[in-house]
Protein backbone atom coordinates (compact mmCIF):
# COMPACT_ATOMS: atom_id res chain seq x y z
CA UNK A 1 -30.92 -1.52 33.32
CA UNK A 2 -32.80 0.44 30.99
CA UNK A 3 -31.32 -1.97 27.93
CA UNK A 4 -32.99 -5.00 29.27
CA UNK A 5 -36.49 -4.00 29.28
CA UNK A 6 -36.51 -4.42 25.83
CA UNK A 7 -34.74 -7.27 25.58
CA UNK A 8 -37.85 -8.70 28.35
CA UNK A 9 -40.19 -7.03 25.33
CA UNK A 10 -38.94 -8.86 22.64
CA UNK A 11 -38.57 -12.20 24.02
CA UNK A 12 -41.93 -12.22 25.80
CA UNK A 13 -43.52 -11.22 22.39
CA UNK A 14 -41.43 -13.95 20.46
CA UNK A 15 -42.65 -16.48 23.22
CA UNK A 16 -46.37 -15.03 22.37
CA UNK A 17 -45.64 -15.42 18.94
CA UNK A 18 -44.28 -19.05 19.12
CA UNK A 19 -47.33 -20.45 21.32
CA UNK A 20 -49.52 -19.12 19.05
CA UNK A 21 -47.58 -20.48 16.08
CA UNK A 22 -48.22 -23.98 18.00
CA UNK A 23 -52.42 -24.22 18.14
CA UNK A 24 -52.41 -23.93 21.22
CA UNK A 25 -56.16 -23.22 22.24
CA UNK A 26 -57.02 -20.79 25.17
CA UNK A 27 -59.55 -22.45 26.50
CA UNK A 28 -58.56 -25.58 26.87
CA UNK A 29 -60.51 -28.91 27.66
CA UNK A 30 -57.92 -31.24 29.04
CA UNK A 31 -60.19 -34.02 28.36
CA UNK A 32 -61.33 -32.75 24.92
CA UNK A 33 -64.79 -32.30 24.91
CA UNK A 34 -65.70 -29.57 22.52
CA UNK A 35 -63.77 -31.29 19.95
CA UNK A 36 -65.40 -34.32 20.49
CA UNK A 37 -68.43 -33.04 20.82
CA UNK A 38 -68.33 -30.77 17.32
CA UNK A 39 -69.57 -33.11 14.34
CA UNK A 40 -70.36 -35.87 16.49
CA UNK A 41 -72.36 -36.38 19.71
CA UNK A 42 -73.33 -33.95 22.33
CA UNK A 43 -74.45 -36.34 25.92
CA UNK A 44 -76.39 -34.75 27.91
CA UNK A 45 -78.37 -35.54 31.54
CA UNK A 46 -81.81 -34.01 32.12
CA UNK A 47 -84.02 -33.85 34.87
CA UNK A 48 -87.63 -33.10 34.98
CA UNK A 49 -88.85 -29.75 36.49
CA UNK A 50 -91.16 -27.55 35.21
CA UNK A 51 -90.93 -25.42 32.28
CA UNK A 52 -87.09 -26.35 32.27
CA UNK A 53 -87.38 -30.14 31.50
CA UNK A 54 -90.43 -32.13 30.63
CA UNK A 55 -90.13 -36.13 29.78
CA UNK A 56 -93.28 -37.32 30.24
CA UNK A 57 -93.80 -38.30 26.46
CA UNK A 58 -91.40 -39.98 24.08
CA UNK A 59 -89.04 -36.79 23.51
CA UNK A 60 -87.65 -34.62 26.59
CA UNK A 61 -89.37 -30.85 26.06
CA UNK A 62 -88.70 -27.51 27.50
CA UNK A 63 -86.55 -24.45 27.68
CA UNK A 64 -83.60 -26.03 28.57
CA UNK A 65 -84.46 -28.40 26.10
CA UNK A 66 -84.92 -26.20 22.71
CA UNK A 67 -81.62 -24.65 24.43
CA UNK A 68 -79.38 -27.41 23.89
CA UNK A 69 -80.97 -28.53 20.78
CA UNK A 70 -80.29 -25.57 19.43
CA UNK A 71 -76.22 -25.52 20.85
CA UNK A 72 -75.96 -28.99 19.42
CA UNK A 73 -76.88 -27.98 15.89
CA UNK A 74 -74.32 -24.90 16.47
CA UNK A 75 -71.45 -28.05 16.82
CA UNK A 76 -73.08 -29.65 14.22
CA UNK A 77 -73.80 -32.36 17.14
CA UNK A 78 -76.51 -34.99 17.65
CA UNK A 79 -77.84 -35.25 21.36
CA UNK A 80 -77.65 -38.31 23.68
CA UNK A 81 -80.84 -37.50 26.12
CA UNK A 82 -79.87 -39.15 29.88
CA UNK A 83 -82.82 -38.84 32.65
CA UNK A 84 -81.97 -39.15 35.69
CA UNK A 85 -81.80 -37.37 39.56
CA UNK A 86 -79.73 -34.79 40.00
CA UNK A 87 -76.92 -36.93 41.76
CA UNK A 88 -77.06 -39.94 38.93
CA UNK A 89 -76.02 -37.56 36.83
CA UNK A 90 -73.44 -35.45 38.49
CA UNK A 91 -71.80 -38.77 38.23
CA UNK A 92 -72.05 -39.41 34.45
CA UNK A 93 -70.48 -35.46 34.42
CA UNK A 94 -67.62 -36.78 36.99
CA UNK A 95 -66.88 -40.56 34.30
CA UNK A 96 -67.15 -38.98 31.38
CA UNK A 97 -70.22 -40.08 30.34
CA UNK A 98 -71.74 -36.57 30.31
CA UNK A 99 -70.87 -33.46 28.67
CA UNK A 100 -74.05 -31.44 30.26
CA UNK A 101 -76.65 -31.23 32.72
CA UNK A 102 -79.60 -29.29 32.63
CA UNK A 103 -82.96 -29.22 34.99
CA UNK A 104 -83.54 -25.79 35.96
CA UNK A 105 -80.76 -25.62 38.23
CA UNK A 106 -79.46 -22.93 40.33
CA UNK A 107 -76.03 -21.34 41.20
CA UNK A 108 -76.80 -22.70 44.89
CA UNK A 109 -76.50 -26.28 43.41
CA UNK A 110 -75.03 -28.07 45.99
CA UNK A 111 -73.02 -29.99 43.51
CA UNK A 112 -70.08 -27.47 42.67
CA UNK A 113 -67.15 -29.53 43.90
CA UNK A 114 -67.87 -32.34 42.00
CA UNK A 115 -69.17 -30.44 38.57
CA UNK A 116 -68.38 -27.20 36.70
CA UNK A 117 -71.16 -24.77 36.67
CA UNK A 118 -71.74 -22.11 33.56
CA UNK A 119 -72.60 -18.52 34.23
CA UNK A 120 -76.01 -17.63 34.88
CA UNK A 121 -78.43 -17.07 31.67
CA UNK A 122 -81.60 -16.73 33.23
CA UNK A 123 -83.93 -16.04 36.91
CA UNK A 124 -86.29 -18.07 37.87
CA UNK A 125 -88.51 -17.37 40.71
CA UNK A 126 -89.15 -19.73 43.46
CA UNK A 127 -91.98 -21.30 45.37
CA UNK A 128 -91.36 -18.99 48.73
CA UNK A 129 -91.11 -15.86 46.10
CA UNK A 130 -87.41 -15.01 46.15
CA UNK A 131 -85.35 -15.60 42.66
CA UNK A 132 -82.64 -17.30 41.58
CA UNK A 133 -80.33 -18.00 38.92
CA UNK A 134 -80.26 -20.49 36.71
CA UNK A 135 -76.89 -22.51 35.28
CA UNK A 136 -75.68 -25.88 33.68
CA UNK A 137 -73.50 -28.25 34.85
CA UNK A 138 -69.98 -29.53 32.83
CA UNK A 139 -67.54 -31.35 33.82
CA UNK A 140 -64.65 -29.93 35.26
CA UNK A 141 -61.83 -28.32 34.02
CA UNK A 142 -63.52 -28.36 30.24
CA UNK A 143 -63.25 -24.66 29.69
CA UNK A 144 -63.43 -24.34 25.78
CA UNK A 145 -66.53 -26.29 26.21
CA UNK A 146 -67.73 -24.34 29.21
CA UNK A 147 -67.33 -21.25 27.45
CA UNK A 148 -68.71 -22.20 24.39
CA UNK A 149 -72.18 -22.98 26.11
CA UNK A 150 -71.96 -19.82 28.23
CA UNK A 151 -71.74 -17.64 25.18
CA UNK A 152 -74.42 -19.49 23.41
CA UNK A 153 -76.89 -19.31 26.38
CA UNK A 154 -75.73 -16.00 27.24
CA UNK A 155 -77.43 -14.90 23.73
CA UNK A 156 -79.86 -17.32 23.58
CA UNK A 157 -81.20 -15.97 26.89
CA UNK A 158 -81.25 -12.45 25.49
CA UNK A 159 -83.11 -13.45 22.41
CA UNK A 160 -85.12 -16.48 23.65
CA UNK A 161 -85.58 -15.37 27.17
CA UNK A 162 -84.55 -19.26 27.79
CA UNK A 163 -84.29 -19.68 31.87
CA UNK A 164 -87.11 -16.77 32.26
């Protein structure tokens, strides 16, 4: 038995070595957004509330805004600005039509089975005086994306204090 083991060693680290060898990306986006995304256009849903999102003049303003106008020029992306409710846009994330949505949402969005949520990057507190924390949507299953915009607000919210 003990002559197997690494005979297991070798060919798991040829198999490693192989995949690798292929491009395979770890993340993946099954649907590809990152890669469309980088050098092209970034589509993103916004709704108003406070500090977050603003549209009441001719260009959307606000944290979340400078945020992903800031991530966009990191993919060398322009932005497609959607407003719309919440749900209206959950359902451009679920077609394809979004890559994003932003509005000062919360991890207790009520919309995780139909949309991928990032990590929290920020606190916000509410009206009754308790806090809580604020995320994205994606669609699902994009990871590379996902975790592309995760690490950028991650340190973006350290520097910035975007979603304080």
């Amino acid at each position: 038995m003990p002559r197997s083991r690494p005979a297991t060693v070798v060919v798991a680290a040829l198999c490693v070595l192989l995949l690798a060898g292929c491009g395979i990306q770890i993340p993946r986006d099954p649907q590809g957004t990152l890669d469309r995304v980088e050098g092209g256009v970034l589509h993103a849903g916004i709704t108003p509330n406070g500090d977050f999102v603003q549209v009441d003049g001719e260009q959307p303003r606000g944290s979340e805004i400078d945020a992903l106008t800031a991530f966009a020029d990191t993919l060398d992306a322009e932005i497609d600005w959607t407003v719309g409710s919440e749900e209206a846009l959950v359902r451009g994330l679920e077609n394809g039509d979004l890559d994003v949505v932003a509005g000062g949402l919360t991890d207790e969005t009520p919309w995780t089975d139909k949309a991928g949520m990032t990590r929290p990057y920020g606190e916000v507190t509410l009206d009754d005086g308790s806090t809580a924390k604020i995320v994205m949507l994606v669609p699902l299953g994009e990871n590379a994306f996902v975790s592309r915009l995760e690490t950028f607000l991650t340190a973006e919210a350290a520097t910035e204090g975007v979603g304080r």
